[in-house]
PDB file of N, CA and C in Angstrom:
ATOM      1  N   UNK A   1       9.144  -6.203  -9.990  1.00  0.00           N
ATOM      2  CA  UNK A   1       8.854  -5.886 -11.371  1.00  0.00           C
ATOM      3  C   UNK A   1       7.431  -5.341 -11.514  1.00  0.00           C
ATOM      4  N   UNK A   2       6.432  -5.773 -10.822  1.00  0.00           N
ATOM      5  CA  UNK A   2       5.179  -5.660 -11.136  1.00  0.00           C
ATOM      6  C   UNK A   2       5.144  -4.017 -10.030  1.00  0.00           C
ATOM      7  N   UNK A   3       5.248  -3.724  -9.576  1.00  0.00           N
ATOM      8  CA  UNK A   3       5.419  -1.912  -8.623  1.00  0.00           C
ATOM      9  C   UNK A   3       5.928  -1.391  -9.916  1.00  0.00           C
ATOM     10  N   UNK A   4       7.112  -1.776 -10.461  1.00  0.00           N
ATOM     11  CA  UNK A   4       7.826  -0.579 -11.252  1.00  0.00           C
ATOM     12  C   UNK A   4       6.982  -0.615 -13.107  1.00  0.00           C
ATOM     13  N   UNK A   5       6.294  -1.702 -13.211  1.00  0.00           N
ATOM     14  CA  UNK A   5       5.015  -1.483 -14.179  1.00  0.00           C
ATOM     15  C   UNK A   5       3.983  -0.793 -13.930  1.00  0.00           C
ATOM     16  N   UNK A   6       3.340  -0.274 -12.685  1.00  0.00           N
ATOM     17  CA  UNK A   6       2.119   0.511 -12.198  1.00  0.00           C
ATOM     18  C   UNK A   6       2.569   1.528 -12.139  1.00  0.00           C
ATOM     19  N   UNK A   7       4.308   1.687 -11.596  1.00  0.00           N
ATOM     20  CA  UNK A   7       4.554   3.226 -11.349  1.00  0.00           C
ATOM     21  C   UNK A   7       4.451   3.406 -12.728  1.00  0.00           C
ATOM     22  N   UNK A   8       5.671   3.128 -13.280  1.00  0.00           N
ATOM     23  CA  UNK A   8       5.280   3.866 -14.926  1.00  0.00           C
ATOM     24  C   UNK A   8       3.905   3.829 -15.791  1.00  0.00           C
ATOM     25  N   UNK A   9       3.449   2.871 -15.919  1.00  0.00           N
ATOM     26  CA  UNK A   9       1.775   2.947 -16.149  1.00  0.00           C
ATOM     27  C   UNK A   9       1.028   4.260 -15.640  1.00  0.00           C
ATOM     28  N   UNK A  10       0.798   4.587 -14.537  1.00  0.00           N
ATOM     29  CA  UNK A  10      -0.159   5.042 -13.000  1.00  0.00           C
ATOM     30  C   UNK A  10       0.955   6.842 -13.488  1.00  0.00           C
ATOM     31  N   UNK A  11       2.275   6.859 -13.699  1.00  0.00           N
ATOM     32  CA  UNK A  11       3.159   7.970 -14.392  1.00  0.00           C
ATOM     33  C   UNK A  11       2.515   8.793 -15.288  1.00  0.00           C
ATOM     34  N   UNK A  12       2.136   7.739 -16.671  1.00  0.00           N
ATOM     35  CA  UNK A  12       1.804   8.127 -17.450  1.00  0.00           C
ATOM     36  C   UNK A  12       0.664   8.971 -17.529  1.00  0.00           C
ATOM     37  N   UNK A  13      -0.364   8.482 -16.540  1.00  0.00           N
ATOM     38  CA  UNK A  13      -1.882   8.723 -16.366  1.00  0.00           C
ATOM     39  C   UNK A  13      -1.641  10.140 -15.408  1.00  0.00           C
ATOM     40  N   UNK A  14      -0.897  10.269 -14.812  1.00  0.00           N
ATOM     41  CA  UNK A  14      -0.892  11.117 -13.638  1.00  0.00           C
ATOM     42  C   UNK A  14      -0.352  12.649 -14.827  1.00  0.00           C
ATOM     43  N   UNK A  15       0.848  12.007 -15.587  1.00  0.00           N
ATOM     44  CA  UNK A  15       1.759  13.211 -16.545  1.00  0.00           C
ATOM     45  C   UNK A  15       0.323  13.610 -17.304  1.00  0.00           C
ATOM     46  N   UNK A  16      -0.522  12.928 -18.231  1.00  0.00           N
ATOM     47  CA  UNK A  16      -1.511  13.669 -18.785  1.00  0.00           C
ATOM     48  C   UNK A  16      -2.108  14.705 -17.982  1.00  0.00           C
ATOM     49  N   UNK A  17      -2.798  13.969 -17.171  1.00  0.00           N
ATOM     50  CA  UNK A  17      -3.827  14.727 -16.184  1.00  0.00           C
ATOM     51  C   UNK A  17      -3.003  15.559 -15.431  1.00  0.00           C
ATOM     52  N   UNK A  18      -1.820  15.749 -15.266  1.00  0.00           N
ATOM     53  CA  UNK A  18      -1.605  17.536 -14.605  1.00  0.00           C
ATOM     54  C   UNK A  18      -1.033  16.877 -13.229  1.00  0.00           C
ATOM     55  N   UNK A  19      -1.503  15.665 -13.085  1.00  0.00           N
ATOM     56  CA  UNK A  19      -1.823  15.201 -11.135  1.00  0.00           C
ATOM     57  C   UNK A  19       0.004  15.670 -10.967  1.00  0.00           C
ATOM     58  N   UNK A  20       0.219  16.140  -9.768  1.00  0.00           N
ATOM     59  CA  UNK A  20       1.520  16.273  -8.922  1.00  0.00           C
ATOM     60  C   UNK A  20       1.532  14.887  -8.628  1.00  0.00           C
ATOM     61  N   UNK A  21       3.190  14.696  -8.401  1.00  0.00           N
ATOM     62  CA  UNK A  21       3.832  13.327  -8.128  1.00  0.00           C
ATOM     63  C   UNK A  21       3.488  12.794  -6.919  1.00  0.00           C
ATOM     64  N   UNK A  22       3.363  14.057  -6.117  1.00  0.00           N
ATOM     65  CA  UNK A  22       2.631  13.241  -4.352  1.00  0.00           C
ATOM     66  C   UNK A  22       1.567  12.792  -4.464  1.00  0.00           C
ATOM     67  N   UNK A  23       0.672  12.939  -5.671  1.00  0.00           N
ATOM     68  CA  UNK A  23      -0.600  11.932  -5.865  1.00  0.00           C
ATOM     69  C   UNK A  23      -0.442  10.823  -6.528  1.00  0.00           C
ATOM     70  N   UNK A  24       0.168  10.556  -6.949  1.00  0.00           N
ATOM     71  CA  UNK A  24       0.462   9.571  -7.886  1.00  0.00           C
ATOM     72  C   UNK A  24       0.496   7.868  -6.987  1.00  0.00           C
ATOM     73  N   UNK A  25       0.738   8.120  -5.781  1.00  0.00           N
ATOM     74  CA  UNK A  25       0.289   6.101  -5.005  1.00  0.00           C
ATOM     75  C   UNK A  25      -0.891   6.870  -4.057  1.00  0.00           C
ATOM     76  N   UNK A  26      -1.437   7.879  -4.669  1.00  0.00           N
ATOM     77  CA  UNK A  26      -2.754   7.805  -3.825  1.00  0.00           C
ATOM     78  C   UNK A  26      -3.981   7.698  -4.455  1.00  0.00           C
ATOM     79  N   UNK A  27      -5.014   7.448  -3.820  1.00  0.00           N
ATOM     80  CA  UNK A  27      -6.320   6.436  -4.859  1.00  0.00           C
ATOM     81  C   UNK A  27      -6.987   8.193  -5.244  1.00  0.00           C
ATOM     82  N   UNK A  28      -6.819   9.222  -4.547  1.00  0.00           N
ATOM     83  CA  UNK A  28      -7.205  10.454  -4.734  1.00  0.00           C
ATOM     84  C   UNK A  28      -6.819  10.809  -6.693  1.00  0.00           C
ATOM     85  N   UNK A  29      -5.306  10.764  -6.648  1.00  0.00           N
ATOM     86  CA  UNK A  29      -4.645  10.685  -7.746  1.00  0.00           C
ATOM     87  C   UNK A  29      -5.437  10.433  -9.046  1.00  0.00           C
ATOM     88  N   UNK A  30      -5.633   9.022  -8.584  1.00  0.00           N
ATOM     89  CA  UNK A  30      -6.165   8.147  -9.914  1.00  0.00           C
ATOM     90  C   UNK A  30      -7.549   8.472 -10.014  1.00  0.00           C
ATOM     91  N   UNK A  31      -8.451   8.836  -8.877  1.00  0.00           N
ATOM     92  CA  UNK A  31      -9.644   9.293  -9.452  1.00  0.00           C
ATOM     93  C   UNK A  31      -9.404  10.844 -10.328  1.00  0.00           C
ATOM     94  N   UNK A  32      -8.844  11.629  -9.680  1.00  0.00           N
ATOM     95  CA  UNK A  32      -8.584  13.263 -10.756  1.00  0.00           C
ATOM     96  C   UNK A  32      -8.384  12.742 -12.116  1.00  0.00           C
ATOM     97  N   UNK A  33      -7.065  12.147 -11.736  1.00  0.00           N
ATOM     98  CA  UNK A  33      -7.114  12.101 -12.924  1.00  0.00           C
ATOM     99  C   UNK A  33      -8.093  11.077 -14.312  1.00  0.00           C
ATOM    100  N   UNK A  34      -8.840  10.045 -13.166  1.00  0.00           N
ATOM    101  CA  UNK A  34      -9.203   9.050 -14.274  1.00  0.00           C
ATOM    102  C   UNK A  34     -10.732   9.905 -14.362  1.00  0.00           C
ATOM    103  N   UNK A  35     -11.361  10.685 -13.821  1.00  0.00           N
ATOM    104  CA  UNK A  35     -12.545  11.170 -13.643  1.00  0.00           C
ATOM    105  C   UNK A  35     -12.680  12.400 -15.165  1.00  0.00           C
ATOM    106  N   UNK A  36     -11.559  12.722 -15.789  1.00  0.00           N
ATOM    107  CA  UNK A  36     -10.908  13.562 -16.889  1.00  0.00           C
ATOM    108  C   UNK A  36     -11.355  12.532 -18.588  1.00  0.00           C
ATOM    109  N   UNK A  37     -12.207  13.011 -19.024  1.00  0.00           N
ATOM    110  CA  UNK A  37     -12.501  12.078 -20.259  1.00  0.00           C
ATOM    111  C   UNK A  37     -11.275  11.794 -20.775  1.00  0.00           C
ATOM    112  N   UNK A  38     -10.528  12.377 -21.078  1.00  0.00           N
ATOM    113  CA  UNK A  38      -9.260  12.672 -21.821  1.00  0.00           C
ATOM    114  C   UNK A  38      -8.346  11.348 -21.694  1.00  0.00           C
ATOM    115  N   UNK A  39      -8.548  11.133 -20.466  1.00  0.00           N
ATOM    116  CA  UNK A  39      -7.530  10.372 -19.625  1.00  0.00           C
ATOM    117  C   UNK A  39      -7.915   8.322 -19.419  1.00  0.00           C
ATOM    118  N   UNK A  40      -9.563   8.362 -20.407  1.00  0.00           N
ATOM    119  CA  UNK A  40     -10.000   6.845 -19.727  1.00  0.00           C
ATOM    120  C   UNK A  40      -9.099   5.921 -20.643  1.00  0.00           C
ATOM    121  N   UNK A  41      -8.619   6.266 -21.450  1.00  0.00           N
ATOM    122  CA  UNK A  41      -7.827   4.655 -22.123  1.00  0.00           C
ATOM    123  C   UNK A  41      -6.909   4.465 -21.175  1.00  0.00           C
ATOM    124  N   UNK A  42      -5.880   5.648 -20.665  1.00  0.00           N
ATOM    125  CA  UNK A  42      -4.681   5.105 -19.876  1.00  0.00           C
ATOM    126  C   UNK A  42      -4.616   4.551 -18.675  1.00  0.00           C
ATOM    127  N   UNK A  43      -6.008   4.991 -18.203  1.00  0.00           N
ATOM    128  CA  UNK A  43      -6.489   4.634 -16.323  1.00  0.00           C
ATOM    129  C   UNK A  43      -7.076   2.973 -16.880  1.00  0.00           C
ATOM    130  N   UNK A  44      -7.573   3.036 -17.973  1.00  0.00           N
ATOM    131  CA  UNK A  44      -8.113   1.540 -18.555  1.00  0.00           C
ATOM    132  C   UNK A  44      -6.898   0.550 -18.581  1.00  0.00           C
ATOM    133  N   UNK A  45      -6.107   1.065 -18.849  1.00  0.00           N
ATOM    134  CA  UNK A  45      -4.664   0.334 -19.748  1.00  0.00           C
ATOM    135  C   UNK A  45      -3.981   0.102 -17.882  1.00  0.00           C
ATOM    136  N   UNK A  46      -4.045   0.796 -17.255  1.00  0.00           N
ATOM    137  CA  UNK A  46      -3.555   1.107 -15.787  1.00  0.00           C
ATOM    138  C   UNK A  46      -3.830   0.430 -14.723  1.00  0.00           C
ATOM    139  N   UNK A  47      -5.546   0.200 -14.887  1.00  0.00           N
ATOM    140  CA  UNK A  47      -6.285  -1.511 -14.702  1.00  0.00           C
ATOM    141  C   UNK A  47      -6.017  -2.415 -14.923  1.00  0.00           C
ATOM    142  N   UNK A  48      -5.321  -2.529 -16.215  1.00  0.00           N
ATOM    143  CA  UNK A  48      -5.443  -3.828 -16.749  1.00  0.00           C
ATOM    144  C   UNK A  48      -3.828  -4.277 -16.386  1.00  0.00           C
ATOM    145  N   UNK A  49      -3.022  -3.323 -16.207  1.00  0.00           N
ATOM    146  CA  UNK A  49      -1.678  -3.818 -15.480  1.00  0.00           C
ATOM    147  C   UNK A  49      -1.850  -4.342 -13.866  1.00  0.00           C
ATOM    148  N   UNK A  50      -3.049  -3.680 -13.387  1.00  0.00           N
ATOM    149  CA  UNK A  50      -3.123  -3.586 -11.731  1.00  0.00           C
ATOM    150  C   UNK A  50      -4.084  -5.343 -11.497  1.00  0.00           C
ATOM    151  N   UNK A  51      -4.865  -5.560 -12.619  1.00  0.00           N
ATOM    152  CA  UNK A  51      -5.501  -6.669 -12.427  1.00  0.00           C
ATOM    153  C   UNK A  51      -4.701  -8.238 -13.025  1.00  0.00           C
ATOM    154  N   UNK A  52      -3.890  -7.737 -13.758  1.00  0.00           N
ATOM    155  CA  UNK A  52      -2.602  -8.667 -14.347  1.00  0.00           C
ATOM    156  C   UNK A  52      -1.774  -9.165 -13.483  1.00  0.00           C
ATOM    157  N   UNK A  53      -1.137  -7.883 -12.572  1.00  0.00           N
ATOM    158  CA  UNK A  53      -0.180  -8.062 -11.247  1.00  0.00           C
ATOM    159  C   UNK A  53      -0.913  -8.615 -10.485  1.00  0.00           C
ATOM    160  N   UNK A  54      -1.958  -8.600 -10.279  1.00  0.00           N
ATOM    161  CA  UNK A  54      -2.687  -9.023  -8.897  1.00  0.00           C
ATOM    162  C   UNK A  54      -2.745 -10.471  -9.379  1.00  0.00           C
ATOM    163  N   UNK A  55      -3.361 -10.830 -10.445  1.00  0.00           N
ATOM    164  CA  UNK A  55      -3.692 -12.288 -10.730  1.00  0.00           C
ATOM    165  C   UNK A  55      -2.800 -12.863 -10.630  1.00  0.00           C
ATOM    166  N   UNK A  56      -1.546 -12.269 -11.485  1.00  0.00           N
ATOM    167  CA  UNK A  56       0.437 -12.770 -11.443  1.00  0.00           C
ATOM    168  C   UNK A  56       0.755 -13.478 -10.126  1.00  0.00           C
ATOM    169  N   UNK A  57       0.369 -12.286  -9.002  1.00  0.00           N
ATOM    170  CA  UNK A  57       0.750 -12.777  -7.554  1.00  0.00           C
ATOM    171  C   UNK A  57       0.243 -13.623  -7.143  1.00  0.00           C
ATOM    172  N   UNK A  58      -1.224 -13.913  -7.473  1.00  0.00           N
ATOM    173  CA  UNK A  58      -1.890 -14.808  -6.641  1.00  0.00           C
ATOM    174  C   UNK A  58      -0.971 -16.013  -7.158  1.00  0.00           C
ATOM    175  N   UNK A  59      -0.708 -16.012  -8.461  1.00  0.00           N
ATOM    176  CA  UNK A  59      -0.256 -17.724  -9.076  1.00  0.00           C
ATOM    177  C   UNK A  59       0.827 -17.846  -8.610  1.00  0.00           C
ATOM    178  N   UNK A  60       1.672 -17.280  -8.670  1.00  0.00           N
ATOM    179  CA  UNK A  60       3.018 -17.068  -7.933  1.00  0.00           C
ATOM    180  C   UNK A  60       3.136 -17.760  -6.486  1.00  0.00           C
ATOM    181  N   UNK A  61       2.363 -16.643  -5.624  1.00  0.00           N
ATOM    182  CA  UNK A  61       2.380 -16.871  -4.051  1.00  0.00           C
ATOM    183  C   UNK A  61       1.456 -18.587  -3.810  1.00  0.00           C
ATOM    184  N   UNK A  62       0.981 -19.149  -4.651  1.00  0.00           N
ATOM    185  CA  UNK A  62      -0.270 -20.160  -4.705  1.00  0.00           C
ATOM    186  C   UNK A  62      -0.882 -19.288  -3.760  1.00  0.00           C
ATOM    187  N   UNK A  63      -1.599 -18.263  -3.871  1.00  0.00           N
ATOM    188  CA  UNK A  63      -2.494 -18.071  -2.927  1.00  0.00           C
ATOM    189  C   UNK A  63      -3.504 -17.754  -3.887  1.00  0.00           C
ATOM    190  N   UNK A  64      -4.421 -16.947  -3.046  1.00  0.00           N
ATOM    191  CA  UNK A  64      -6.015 -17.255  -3.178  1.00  0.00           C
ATOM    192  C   UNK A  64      -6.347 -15.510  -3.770  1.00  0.00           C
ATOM    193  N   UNK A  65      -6.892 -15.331  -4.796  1.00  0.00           N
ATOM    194  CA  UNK A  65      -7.232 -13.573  -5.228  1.00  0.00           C
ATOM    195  C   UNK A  65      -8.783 -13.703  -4.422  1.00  0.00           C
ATOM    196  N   UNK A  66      -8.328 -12.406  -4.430  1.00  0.00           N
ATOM    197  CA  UNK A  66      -9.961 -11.870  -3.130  1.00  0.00           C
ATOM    198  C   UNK A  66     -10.798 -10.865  -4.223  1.00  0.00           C
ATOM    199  N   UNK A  67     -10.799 -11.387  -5.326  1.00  0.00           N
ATOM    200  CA  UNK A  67     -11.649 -10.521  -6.147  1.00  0.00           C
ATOM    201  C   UNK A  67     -11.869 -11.508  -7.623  1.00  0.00           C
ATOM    202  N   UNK A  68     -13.029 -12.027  -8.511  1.00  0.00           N
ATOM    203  CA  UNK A  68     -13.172 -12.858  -9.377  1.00  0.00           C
ATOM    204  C   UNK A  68     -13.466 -11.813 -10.141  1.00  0.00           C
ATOM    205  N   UNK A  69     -12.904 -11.475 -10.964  1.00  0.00           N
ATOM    206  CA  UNK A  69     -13.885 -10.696 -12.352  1.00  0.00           C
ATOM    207  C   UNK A  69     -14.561 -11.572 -13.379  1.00  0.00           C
ATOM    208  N   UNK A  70     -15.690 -11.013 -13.759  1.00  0.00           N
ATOM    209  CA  UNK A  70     -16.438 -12.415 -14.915  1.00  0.00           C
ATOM    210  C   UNK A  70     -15.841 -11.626 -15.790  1.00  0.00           C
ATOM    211  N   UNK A  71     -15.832 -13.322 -16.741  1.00  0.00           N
ATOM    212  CA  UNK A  71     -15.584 -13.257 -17.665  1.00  0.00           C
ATOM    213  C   UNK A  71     -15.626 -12.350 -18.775  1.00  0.00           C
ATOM    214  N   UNK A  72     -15.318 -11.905 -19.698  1.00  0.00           N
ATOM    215  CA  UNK A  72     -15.114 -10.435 -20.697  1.00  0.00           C
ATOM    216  C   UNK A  72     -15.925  -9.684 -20.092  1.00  0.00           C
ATOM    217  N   UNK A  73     -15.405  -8.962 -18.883  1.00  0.00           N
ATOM    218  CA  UNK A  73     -15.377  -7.917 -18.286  1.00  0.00           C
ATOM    219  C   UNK A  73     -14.344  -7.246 -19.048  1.00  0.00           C
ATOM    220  N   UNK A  74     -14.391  -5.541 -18.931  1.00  0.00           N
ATOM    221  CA  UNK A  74     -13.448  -4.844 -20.236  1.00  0.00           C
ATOM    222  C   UNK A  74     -13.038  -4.052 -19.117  1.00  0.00           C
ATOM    223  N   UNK A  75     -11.742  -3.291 -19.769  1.00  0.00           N
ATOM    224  CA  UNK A  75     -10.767  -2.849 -18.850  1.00  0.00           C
ATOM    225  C   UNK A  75     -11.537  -1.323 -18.646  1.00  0.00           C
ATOM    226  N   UNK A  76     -12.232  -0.969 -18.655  1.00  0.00           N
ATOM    227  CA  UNK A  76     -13.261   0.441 -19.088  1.00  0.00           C
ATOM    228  C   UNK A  76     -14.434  -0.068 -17.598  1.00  0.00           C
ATOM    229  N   UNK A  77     -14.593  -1.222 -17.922  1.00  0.00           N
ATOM    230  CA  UNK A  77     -15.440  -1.646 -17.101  1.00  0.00           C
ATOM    231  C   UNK A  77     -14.921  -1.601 -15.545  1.00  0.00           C
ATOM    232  N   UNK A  78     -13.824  -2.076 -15.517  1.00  0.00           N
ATOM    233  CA  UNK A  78     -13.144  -2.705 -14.589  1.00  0.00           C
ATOM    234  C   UNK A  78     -13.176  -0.921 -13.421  1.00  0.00           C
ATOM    235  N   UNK A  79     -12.679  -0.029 -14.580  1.00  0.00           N
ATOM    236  CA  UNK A  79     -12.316   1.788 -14.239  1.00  0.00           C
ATOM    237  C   UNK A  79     -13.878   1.998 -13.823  1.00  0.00           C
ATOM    238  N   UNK A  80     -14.964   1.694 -14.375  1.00  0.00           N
ATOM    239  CA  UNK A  80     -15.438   2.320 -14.469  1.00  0.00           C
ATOM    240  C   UNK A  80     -16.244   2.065 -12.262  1.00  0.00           C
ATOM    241  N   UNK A  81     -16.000   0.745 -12.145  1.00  0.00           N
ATOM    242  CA  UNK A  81     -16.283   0.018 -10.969  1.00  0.00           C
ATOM    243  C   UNK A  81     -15.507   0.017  -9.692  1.00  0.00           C
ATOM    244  N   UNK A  82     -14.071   1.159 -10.054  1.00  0.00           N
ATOM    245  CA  UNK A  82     -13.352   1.844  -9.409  1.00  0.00           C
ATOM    246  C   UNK A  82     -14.051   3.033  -9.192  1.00  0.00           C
ATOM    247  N   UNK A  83     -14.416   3.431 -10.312  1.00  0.00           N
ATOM    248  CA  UNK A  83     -14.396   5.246  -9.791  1.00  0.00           C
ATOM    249  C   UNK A  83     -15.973   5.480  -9.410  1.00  0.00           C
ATOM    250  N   UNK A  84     -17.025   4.391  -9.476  1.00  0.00           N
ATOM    251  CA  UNK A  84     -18.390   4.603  -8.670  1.00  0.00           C
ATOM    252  C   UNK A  84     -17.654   4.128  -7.187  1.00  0.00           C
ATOM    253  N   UNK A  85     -16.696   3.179  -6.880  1.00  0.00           N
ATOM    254  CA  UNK A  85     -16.525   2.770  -5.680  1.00  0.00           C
ATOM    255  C   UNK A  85     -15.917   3.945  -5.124  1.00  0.00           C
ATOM    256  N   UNK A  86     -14.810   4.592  -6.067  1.00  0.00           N
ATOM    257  CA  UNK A  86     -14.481   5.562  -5.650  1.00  0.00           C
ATOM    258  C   UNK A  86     -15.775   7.128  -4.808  1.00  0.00           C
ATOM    259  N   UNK A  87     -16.496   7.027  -5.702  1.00  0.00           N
ATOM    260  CA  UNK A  87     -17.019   8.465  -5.563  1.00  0.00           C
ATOM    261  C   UNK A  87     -18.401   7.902  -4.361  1.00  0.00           C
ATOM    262  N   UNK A  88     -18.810   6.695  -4.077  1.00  0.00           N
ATOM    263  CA  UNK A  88     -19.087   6.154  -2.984  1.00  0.00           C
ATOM    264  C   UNK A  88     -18.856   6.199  -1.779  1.00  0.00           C
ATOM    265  N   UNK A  89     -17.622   6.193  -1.376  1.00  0.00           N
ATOM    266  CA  UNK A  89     -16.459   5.962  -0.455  1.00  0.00           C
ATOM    267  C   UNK A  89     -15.725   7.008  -0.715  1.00  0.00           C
ATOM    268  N   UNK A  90     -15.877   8.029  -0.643  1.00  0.00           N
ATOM    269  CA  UNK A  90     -14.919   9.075  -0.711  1.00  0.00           C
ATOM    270  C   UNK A  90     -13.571   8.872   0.376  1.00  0.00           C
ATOM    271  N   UNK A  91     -13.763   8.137   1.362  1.00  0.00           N
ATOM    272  CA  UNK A  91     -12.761   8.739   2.059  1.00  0.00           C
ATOM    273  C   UNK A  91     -11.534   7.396   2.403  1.00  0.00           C
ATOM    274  N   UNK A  92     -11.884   6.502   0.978  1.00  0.00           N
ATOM    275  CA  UNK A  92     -10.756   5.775   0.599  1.00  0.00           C
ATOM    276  C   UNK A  92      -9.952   6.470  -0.489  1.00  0.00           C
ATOM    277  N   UNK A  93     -10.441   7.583  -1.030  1.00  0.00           N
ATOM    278  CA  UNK A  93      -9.703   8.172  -2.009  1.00  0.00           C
ATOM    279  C   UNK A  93      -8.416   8.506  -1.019  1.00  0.00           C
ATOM    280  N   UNK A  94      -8.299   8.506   0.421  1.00  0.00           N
ATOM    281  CA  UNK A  94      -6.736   8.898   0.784  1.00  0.00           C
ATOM    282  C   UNK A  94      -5.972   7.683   1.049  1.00  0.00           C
ATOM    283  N   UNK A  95      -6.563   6.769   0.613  1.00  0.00           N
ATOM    284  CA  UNK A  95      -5.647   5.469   0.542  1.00  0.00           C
ATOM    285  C   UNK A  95      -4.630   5.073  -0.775  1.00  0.00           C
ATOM    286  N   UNK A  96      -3.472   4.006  -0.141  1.00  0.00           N
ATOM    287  CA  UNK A  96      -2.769   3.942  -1.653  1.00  0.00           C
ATOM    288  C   UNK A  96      -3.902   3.560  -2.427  1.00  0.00           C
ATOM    289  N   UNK A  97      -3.004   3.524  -3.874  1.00  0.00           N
ATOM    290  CA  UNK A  97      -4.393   3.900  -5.044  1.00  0.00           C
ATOM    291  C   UNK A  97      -4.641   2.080  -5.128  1.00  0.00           C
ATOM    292  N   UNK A  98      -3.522   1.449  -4.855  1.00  0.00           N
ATOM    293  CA  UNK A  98      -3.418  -0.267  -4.789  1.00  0.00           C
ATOM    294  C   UNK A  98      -4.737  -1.054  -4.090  1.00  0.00           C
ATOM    295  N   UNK A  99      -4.684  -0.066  -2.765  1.00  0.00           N
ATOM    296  CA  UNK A  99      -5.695  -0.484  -1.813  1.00  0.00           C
ATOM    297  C   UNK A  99      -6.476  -0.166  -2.103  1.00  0.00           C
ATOM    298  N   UNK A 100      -7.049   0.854  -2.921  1.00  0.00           N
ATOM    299  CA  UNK A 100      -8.519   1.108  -3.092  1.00  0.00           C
ATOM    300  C   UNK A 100      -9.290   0.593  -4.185  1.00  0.00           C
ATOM    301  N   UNK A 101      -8.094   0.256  -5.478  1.00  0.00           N
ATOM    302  CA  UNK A 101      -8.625  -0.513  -6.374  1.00  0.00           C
ATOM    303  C   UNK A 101      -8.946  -2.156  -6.223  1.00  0.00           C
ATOM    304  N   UNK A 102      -8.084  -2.503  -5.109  1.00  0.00           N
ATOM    305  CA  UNK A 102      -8.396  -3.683  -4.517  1.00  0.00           C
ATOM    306  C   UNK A 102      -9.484  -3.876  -3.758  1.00  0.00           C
ATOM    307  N   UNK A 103     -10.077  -3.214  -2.844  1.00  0.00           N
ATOM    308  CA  UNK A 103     -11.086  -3.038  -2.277  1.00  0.00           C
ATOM    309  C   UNK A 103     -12.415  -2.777  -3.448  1.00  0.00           C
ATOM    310  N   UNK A 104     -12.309  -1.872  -4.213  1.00  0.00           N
ATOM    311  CA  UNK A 104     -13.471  -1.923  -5.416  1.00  0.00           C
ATOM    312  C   UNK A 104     -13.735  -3.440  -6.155  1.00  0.00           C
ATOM    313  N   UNK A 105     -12.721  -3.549  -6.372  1.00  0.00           N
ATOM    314  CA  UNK A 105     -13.121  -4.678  -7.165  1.00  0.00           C
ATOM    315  C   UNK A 105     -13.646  -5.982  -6.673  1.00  0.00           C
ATOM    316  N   UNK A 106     -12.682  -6.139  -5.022  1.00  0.00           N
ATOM    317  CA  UNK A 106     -13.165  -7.138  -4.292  1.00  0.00           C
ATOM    318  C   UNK A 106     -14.854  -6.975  -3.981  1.00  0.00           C
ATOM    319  N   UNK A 107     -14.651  -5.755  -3.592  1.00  0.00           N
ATOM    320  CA  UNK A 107     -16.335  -5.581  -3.224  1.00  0.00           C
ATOM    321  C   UNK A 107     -17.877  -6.189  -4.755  1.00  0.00           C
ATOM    322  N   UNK A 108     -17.048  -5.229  -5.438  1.00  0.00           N
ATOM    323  CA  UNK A 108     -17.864  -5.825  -6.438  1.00  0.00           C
ATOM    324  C   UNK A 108     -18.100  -6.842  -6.824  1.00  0.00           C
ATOM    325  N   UNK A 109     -17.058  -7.877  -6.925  1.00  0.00           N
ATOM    326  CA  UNK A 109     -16.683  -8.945  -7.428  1.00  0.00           C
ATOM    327  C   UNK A 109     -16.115  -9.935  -6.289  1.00  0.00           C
ATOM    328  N   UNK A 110     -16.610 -10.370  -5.609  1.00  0.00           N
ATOM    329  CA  UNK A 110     -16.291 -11.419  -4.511  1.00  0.00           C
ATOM    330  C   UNK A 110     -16.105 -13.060  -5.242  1.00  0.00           C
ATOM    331  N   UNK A 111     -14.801 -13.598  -5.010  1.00  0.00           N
ATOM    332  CA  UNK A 111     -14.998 -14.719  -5.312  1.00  0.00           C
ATOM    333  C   UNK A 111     -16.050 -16.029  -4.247  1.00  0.00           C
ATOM    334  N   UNK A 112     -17.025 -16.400  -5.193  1.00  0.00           N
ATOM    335  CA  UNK A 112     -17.522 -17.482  -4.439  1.00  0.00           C
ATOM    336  C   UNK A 112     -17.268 -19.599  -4.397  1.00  0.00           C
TER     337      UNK A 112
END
């Protein structure tokens, strides 16, 4: 359930921005298109499904999330700590877009 909420979410963001469908599970994808003013509520809204699922799983699996966000952190925020990680690391932009937003955030945000 939680894949077929990002695809359509991560859809939506990709249909604005022009992105072709072969970008669409790549982290390349989501920067074009989230890097597009036009486009930050839905890449925001797109976060906030990707950080929902992730938390979902951890409770689910009882396992452990590899990334803490503080507290009223905003979903703008969350994009915005993707796409410096992104434009940092350029050459995770050819990773799924899953893995790279996971990696941003972990980095940023390490649970201690």
């Amino acid at each position: 359930m939680k894949r077929i909420i990002f695809a359509a979410a991560f859809s939506l963001v990709a249909f604005a921005s022009g992105a072709s469908a072969q970008t669409i599970e790549r982290a390349d994808g989501l920067y074009s298109a989230c890097k597009a003013g036009d486009n930050l509520n839905m890449c925001a809204m797109y976060l906030a499904g990707f950080t929902g699922g992730a938390y979902a799983q951890s409770v689910v699996d009882k396992g452990s999330v590899r990334y803490c966000l503080p507290s009223g952190t905003t979903h703008k925020q969350n994009l915005d700590t993707v796409l410096r990680y992104l434009d940092s690391n350029p050459q995770a932009r050819g990773q799924p877009t899953a893995v790279a937003i996971y990696m941003a955030l972990a980095q940023a945000h390490p649970c201690k």
